[in-house]
Structure formats: structure tokens, C-alpha cells
N, C-alpha and C. Protein backbone atom coordinates (compact mmCIF):
# COMPACT_ATOMS: atom_id res chain seq x y z
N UNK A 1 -36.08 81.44 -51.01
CA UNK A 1 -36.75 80.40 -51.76
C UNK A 1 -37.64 80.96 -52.86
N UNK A 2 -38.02 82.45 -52.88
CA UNK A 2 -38.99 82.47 -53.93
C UNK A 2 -38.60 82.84 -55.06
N UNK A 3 -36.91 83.25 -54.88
CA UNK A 3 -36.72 82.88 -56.39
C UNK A 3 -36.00 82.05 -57.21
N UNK A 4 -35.96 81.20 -56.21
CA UNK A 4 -35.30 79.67 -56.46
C UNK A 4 -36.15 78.93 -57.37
N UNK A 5 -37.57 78.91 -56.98
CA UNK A 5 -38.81 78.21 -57.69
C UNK A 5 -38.64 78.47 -59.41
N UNK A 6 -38.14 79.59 -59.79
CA UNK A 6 -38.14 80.08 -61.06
C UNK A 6 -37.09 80.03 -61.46
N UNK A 7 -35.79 78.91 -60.94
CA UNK A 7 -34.78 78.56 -61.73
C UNK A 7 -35.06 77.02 -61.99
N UNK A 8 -34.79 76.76 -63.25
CA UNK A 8 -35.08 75.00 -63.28
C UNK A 8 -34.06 74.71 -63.02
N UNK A 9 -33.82 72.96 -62.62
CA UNK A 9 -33.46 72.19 -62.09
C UNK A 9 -32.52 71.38 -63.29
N UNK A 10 -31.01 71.89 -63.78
CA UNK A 10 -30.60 71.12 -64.58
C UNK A 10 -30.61 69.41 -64.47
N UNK A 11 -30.60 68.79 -65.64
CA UNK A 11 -30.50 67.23 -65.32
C UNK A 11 -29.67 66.58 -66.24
N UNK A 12 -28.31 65.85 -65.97
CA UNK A 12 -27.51 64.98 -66.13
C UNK A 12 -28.02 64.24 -67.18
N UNK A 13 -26.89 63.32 -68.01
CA UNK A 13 -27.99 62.58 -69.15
C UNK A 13 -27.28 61.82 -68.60
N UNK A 14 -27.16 61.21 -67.11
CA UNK A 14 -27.23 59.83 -66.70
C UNK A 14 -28.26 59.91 -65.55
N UNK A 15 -28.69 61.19 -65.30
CA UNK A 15 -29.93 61.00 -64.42
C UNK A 15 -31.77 60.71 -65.35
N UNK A 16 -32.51 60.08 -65.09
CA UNK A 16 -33.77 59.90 -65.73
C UNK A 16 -34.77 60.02 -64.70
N UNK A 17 -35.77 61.35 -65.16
CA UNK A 17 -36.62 61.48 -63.75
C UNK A 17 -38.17 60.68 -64.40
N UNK A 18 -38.82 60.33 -63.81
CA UNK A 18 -40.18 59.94 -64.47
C UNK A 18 -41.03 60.48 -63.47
N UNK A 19 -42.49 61.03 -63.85
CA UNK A 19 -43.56 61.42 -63.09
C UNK A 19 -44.74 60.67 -63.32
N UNK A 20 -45.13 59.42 -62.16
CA UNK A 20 -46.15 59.03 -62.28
C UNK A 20 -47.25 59.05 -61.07
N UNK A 21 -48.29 59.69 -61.94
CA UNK A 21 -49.28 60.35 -60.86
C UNK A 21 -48.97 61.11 -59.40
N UNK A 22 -48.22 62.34 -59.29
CA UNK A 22 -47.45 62.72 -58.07
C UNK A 22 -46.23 61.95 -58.02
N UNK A 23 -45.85 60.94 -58.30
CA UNK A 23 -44.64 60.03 -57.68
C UNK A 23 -43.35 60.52 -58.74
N UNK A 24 -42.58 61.37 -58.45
CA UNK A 24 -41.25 61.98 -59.05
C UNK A 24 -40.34 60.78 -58.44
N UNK A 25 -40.16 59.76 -59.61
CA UNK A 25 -38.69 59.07 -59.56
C UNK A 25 -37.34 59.70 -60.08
N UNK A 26 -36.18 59.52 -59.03
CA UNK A 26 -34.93 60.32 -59.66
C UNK A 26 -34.68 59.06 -59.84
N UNK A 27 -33.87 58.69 -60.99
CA UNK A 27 -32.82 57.14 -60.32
C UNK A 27 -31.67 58.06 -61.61
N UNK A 28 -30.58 57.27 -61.01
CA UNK A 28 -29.12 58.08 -61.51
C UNK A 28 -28.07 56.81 -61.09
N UNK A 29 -26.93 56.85 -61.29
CA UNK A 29 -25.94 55.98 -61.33
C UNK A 29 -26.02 55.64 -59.93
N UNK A 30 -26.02 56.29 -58.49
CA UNK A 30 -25.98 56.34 -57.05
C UNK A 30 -27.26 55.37 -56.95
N UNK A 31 -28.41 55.41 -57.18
CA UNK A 31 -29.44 54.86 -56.83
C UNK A 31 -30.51 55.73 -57.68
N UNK A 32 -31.78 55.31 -56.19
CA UNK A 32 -33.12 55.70 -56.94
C UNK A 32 -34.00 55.87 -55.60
N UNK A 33 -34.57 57.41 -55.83
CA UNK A 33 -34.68 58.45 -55.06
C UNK A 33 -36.18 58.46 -55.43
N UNK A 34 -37.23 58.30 -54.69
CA UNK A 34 -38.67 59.04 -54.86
C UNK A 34 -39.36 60.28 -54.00
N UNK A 35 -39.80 60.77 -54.79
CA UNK A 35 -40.87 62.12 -54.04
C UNK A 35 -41.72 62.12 -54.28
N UNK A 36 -42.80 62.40 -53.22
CA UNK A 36 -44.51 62.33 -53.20
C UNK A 36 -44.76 63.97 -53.26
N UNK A 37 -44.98 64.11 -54.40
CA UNK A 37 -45.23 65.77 -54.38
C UNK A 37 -46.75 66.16 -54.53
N UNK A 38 -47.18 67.08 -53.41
CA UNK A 38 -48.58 67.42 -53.49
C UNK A 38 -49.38 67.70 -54.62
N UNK A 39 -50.61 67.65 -54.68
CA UNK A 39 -51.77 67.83 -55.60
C UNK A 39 -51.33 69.07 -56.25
N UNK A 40 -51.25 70.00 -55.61
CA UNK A 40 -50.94 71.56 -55.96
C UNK A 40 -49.62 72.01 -56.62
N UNK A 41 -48.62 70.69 -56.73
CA UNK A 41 -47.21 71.08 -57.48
C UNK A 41 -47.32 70.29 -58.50
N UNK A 42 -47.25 70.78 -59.97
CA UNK A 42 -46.71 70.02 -61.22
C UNK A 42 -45.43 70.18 -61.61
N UNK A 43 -44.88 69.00 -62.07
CA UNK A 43 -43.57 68.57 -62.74
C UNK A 43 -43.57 69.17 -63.75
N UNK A 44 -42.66 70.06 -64.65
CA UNK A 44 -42.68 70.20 -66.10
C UNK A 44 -41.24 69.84 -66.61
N UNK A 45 -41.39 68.51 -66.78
CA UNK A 45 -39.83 67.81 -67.43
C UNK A 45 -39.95 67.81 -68.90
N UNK A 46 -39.04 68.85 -69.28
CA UNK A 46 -38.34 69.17 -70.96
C UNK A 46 -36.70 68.65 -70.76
N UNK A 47 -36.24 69.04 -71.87
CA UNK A 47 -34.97 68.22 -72.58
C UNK A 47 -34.32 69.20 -71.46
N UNK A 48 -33.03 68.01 -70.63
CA UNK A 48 -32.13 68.51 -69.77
C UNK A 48 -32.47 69.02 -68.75
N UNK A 49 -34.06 69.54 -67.97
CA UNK A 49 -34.40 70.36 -67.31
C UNK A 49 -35.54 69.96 -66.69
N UNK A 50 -35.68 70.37 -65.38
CA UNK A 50 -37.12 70.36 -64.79
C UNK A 50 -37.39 71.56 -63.72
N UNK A 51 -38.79 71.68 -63.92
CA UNK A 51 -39.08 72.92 -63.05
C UNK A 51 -40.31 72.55 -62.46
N UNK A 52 -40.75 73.66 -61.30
CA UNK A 52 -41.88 72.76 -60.79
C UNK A 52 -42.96 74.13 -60.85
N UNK A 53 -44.31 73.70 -61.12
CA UNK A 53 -45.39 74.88 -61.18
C UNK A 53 -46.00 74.45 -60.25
N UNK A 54 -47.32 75.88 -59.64
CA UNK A 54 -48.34 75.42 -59.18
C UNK A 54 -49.60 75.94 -60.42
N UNK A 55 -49.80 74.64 -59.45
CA UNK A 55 -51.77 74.50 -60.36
C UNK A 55 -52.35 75.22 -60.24
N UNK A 56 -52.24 76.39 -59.04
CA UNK A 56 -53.62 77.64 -59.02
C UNK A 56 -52.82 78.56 -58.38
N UNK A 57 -53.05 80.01 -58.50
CA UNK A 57 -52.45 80.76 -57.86
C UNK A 57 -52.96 80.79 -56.17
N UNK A 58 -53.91 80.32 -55.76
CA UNK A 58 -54.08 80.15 -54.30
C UNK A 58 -52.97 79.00 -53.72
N UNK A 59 -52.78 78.25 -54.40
CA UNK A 59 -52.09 77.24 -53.76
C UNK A 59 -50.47 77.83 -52.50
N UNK A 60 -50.39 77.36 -51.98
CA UNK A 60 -49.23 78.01 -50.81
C UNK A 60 -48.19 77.81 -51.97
N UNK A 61 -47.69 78.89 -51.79
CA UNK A 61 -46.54 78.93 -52.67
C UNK A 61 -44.69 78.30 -51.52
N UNK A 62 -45.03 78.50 -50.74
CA UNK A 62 -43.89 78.32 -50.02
C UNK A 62 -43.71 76.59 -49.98
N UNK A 63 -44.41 75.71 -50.10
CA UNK A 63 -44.02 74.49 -50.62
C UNK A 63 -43.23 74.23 -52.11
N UNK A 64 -43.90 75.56 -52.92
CA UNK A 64 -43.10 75.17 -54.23
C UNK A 64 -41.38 75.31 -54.00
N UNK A 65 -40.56 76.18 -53.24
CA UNK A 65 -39.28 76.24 -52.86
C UNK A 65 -38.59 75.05 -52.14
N UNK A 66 -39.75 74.50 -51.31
CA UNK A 66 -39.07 73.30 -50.76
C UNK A 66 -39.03 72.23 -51.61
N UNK A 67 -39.85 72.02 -52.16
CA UNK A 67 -40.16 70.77 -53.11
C UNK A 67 -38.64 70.78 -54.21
N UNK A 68 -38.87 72.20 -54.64
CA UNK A 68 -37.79 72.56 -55.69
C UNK A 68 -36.24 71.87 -54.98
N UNK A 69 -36.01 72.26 -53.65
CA UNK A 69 -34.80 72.04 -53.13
C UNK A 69 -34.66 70.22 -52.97
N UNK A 70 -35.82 69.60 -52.45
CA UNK A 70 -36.07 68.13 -52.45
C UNK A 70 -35.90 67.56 -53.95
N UNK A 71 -36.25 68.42 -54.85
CA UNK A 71 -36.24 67.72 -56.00
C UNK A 71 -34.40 67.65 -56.80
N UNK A 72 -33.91 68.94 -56.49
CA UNK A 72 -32.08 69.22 -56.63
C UNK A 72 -31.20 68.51 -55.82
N UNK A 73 -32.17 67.91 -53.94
CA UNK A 73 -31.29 66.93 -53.45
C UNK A 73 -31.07 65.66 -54.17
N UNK A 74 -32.50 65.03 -54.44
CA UNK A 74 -32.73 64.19 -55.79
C UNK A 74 -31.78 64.05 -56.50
N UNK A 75 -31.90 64.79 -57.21
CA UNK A 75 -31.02 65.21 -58.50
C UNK A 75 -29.89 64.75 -58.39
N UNK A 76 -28.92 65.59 -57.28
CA UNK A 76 -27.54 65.90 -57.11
C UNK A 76 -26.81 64.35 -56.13
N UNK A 77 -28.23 64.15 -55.51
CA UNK A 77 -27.66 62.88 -54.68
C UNK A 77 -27.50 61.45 -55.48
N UNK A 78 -28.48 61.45 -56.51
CA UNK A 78 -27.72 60.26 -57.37
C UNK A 78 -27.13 60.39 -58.36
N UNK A 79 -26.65 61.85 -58.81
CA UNK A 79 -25.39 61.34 -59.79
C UNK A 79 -24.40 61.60 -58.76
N UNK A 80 -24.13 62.08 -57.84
CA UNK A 80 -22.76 62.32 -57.34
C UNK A 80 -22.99 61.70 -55.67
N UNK A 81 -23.96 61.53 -55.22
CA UNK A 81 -24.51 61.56 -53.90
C UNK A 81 -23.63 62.27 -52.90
N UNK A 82 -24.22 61.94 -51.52
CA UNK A 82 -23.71 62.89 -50.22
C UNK A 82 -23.11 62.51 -49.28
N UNK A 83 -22.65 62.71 -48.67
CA UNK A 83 -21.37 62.49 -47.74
C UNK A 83 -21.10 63.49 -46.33
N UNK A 84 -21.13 63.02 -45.33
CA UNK A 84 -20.70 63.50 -43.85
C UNK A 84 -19.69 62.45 -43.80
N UNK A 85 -18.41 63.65 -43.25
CA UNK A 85 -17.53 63.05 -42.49
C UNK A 85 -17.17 63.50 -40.91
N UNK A 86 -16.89 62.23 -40.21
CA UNK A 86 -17.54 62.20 -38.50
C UNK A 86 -15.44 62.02 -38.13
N UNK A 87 -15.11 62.60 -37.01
CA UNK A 87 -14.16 62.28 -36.62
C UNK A 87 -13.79 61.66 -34.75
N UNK A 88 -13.18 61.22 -34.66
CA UNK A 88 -13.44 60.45 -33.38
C UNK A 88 -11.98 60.92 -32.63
N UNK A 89 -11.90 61.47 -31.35
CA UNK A 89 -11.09 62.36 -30.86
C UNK A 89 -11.20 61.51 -29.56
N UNK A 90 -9.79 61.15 -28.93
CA UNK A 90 -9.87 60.37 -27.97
C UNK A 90 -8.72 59.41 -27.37
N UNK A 91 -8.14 58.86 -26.57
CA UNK A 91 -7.45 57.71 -26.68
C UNK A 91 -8.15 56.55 -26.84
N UNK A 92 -7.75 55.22 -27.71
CA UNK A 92 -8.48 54.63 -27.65
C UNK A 92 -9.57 54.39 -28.30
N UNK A 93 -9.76 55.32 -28.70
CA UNK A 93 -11.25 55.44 -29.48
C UNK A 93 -11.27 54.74 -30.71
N UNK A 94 -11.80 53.40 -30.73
CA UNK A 94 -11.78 52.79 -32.54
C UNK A 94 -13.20 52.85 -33.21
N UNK A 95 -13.17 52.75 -34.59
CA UNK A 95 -14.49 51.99 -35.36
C UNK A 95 -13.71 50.98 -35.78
N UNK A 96 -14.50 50.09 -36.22
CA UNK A 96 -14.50 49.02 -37.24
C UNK A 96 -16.08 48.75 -38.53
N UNK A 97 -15.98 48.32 -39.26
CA UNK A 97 -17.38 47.85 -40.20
C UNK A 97 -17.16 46.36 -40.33
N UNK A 98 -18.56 45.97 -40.17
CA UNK A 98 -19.28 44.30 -40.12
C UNK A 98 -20.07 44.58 -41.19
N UNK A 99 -19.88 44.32 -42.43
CA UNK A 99 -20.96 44.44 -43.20
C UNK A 99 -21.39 45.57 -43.36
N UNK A 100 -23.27 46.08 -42.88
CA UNK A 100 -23.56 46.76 -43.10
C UNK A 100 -23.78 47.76 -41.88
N UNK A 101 -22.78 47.21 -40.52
CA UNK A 101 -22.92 47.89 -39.49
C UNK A 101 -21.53 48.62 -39.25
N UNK A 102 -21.84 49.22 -38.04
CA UNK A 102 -20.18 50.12 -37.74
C UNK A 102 -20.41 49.89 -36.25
N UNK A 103 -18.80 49.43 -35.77
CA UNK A 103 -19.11 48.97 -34.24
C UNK A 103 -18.18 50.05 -33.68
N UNK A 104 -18.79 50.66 -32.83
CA UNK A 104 -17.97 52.13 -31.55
C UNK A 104 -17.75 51.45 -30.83
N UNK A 105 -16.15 51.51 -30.29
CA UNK A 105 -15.59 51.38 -29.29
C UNK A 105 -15.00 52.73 -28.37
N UNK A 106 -16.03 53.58 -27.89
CA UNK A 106 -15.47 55.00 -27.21
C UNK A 106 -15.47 55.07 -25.82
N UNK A 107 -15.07 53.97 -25.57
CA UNK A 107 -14.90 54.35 -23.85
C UNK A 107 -16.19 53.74 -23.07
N UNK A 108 -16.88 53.53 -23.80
CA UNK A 108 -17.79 52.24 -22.61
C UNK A 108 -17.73 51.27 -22.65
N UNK A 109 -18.37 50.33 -21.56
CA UNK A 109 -17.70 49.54 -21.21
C UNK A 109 -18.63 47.95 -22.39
N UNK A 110 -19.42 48.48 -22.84
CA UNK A 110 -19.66 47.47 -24.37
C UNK A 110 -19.56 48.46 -25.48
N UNK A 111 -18.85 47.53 -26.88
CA UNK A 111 -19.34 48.30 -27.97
C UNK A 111 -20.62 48.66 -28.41
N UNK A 112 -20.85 49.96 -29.49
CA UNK A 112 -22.19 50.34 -30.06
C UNK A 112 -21.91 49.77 -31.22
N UNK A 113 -23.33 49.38 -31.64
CA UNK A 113 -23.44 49.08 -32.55
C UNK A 113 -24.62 49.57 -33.71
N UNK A 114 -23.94 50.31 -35.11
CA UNK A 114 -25.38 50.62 -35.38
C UNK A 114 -25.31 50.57 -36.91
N UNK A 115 -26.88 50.02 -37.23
CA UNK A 115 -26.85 49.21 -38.53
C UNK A 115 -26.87 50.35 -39.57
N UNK A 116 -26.42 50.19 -41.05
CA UNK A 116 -26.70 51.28 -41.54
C UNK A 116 -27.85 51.32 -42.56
N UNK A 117 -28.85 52.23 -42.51
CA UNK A 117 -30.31 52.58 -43.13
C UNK A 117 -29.98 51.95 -45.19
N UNK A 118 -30.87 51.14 -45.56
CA UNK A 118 -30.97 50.63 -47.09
C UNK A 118 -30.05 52.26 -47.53
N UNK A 119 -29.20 52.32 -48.35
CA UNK A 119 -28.53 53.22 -49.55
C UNK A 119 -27.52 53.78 -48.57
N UNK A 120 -27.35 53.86 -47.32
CA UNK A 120 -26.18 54.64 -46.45
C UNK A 120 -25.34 53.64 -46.44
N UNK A 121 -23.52 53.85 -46.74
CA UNK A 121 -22.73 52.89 -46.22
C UNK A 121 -21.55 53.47 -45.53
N UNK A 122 -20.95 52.91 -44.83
CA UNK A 122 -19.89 53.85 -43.72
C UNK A 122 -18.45 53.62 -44.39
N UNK A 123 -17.09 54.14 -44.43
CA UNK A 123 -16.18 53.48 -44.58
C UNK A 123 -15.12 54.72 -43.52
N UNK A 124 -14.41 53.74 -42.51
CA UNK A 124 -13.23 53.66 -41.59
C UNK A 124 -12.41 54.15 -42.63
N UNK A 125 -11.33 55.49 -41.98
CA UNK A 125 -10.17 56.11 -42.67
C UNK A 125 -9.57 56.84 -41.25
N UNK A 126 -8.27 55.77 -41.06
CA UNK A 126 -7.75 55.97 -40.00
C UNK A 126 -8.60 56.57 -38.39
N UNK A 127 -8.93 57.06 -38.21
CA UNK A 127 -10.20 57.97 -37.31
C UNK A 127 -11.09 58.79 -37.24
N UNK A 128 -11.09 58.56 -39.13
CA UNK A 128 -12.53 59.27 -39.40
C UNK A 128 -13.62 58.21 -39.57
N UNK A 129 -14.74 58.70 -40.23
CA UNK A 129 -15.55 58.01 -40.38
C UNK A 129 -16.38 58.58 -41.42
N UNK A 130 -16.73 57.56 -42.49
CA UNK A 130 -17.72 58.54 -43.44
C UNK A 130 -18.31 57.74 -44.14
N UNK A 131 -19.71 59.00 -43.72
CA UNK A 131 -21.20 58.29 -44.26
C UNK A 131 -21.63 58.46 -45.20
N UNK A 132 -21.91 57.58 -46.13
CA UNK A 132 -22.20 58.09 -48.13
C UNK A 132 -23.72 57.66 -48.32
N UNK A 133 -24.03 58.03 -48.99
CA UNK A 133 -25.21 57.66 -49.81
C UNK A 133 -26.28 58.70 -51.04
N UNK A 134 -27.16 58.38 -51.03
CA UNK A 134 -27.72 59.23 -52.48
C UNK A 134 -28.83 60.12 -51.92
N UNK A 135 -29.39 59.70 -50.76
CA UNK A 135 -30.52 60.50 -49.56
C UNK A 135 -30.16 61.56 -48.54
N UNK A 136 -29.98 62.97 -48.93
CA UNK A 136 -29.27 63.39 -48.25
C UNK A 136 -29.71 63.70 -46.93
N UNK A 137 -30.85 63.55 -46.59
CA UNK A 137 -31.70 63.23 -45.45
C UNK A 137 -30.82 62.29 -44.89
N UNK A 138 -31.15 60.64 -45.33
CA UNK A 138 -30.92 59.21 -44.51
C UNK A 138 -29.15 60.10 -44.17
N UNK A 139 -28.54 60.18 -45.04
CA UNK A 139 -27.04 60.81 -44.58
C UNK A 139 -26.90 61.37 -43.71
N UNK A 140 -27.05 62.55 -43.24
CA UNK A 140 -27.50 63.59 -42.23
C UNK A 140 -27.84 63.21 -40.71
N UNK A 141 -28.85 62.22 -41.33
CA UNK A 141 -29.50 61.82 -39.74
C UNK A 141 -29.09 60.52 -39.58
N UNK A 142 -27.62 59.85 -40.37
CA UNK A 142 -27.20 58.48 -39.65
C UNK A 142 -26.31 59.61 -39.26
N UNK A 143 -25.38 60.08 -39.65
CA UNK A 143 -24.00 60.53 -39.59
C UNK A 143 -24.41 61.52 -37.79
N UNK A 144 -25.57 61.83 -37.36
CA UNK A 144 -26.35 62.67 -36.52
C UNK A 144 -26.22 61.54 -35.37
N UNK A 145 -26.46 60.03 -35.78
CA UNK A 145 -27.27 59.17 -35.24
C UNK A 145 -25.13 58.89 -34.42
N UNK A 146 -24.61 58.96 -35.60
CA UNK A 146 -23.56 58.00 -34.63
C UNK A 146 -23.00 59.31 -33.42
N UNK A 147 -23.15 60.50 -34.15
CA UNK A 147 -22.45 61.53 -32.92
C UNK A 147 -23.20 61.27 -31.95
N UNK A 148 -24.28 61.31 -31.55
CA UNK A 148 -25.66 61.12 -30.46
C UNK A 148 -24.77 59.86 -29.99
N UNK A 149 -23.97 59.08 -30.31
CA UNK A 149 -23.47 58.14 -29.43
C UNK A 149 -22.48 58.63 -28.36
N UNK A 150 -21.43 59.78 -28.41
CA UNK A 150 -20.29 60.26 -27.61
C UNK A 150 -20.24 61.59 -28.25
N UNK A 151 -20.80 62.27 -28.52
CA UNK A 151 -20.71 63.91 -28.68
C UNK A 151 -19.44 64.48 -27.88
N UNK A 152 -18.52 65.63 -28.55
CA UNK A 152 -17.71 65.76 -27.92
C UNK A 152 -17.87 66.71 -26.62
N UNK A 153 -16.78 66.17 -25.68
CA UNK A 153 -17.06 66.96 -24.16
C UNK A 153 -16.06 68.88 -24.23
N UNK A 154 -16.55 69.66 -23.36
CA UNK A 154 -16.47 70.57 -23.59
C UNK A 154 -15.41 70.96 -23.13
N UNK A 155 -14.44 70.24 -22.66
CA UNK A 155 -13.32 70.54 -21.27
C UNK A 155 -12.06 69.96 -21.89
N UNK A 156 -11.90 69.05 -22.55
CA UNK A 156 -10.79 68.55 -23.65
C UNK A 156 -11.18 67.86 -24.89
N UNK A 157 -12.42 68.02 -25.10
CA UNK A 157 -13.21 67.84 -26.71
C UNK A 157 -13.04 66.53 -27.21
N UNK A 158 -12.83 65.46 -26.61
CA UNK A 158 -13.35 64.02 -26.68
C UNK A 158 -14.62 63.73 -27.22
N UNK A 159 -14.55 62.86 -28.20
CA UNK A 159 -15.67 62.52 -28.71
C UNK A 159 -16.32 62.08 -29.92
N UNK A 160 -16.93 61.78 -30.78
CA UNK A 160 -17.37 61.61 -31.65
C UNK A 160 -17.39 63.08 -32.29
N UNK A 161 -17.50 63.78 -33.49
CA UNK A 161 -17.69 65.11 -33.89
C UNK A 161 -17.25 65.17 -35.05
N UNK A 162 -18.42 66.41 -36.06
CA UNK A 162 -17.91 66.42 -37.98
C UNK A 162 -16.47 66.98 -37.93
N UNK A 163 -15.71 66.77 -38.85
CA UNK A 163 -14.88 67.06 -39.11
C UNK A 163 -14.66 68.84 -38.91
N UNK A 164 -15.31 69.30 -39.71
CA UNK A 164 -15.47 70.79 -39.74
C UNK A 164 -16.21 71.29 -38.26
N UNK A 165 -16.20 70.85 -37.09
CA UNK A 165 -17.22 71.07 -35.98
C UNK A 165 -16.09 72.02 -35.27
N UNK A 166 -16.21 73.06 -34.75
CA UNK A 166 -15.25 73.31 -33.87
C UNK A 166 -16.15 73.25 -32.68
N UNK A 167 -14.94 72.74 -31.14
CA UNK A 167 -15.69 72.67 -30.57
C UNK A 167 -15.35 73.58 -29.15
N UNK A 168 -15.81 74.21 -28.87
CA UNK A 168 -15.22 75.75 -28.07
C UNK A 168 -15.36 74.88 -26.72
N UNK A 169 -13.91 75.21 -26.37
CA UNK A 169 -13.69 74.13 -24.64
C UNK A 169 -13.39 75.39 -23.59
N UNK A 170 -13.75 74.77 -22.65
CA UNK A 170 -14.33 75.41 -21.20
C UNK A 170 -13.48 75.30 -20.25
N UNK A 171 -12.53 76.48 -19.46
CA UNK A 171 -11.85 76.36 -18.40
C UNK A 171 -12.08 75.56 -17.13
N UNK A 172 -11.19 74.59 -17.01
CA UNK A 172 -11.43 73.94 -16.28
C UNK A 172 -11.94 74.01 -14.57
N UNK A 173 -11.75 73.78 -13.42
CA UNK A 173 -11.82 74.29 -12.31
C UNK A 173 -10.12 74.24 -11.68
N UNK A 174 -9.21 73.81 -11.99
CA UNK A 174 -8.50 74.42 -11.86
C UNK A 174 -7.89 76.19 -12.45
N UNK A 175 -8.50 76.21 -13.69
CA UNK A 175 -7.93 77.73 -14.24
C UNK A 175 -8.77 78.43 -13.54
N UNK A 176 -10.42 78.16 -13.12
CA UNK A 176 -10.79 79.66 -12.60
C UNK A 176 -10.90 79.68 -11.49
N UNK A 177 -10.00 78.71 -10.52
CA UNK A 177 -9.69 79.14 -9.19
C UNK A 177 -8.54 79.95 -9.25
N UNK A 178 -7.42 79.50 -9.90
CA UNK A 178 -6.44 80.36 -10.21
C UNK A 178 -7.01 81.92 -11.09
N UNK A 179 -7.57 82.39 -11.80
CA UNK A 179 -8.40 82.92 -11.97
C UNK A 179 -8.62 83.92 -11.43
N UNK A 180 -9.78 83.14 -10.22
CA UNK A 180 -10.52 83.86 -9.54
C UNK A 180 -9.56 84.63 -8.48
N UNK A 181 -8.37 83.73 -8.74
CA UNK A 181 -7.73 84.46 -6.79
C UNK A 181 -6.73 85.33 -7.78
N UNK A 182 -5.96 85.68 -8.58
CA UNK A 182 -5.38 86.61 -9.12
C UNK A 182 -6.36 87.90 -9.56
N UNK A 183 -7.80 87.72 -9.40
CA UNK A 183 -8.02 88.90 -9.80
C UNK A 183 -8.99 89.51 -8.15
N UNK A 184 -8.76 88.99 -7.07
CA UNK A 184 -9.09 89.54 -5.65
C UNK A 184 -7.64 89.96 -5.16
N UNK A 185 -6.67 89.39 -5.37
CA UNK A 185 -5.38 90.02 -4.51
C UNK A 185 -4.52 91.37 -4.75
């Protein structure tokens, strides 16, 4: 991160950031993104670019890297925004979307149901599932929120799970009895 702070932050000429009093608005074609940035970090928005200073050299410098990275999620999440994709492994296993909700049907005995957060929206693709929006936070921690419903099991990998997840499965109790007795005889 510390030498991240000292690269600026290119900006889109469909993104427009404004700084009023601490309050860094992104808004971009995706939406409109705010950050409350501390006393001790200044904005310096020039043509195409922003970078962030501190006000005194005492100030903790290790906020200026995070801020910097909050300010590029910003950035990047409303001109293009962010995306998790969730896959559902199973017999049986459906989604559907109501609006602004997504209803799980994974094997219990009622559906889940769960609403999706202002700027997140879900869309069903055959047995995936994918969560969009411009917050790459709210993204993250819905797309988090629906695995926490059926996480996959470790023994034939059923379950809710990202696409890219591998999920390392576990010999059953039949293999390490068999196993166990081929390697005593």
C-alpha cells in the first residue's frame, strides 16, 4: 500500500467525483457511491485524475492506502461495477427472482428468501447465480450472505459455492475402512 498512495487514481469522463467537506461523491453511469474520508486525508481532483494527500506528516499514513483503494473501488464500481458469481451444485437445487428478492430452494424443507441490499441485483443463469452492483463491499457480502445459506459439503460438494471455489472433498467412511484394512494385512 505505500506505494500505491503515490499513484493517482485515473477518472473516466463519464465518472464525476465532487468533494464536499470530507464527503467524496463518485456517481458514474452504475450509480452513486459516497466516502467519508477523515480530517487527515485531502482530495486533490485535477483534469482526469485524483490523488489523495495527508495534511501533516504525523498523520497515520496507513489509512492513506486504504482510502486510496476505497476511492478506485468507487471509481471502478460505477463505470463498470462488480460482480460475484455463486453456483448451486446439487439435485434439485433451484433459484428463482421476485423482484428484488431471490428465493433458494436447496433442500429444506421451506424456501429462503433474501431481499437484495438498495444498488445489488441478482440474475438466474441456468444454476448460477449473479450478484451485480456498483458497491463492491454490498456485492461481496450479499453474494457471502446467500452461500451462508447451504455452503458446500465436504464429502460430495453440494451446495451453494463461487464459481471459481474449489472445494477439496473428504474420503468417505467407507474408503478409509477399506483403507485402513489394506494397509494392516
Amino acid at each position: 500500500m505505500a506505494k500505491l498512495k503515490k499513484k493517482p487514481i485515473i477518472i473516466n469522463n463519464n465518472i464525476k467525483i465532487e468533494n464536499r467537506g470530507g464527503l467524496l461523491t463518485v456517481t458514474g453511469p452504475k450509480g452513486l457511491l459516497s466516502i467519508a474520508l477523515p480530517q487527515s486525508i485531502e482530495p486533490v481532483i485535477s483534469a482526469g485524475e485524483i490523488s489523495l494527500k495527508l495534511k501533516s506528516s504525523a498523520s497515520d499514513i496507513s489509512l492513506l492506502g486504504l482510502y486510496h483503494s476505497l476511492v478506485q473501488n468507487a471509481v471502478i464500481g460505477t463505470l463498470d461495477g462488480w460482480k460475484k458469481n455463486l453456483e448451486m451444485v446439487g439435485v434439485g437445487f433451484r433459484a428463482q427472482t421476485d423482484g428484488m428478492k431471490i428465493i433458494l430452494n436447496v433442500g429444506f424443507t421451506h424456501p429462503v428468501e433474501i431481499t437484495a441490499p438498495p444498488g445489488v441485483s441478482f440474475k438466474i443463469v441456468e444454476n448460477k447465480i449473479i450478484v451485480e452492483g456498483a458497491d463492491k463491499y454490498l456485492v461481496g457480502e450479499t453474494a457471502a450472505k446467500i452461500r451462508r445459506v447451504k455452503p458446500p459439503e465436504p464429502y460430495k460438494g453440494k451446495g451453494i459455492k463461487y464459481v471459481d471455489e474449489k472445494v477439496r472433498k473428504k474420503a468417505g467412511k467407507a474408503a478409509k475402512a477399506v483403507g485402513g484394512a489394506v494397509g494392516k494385512a
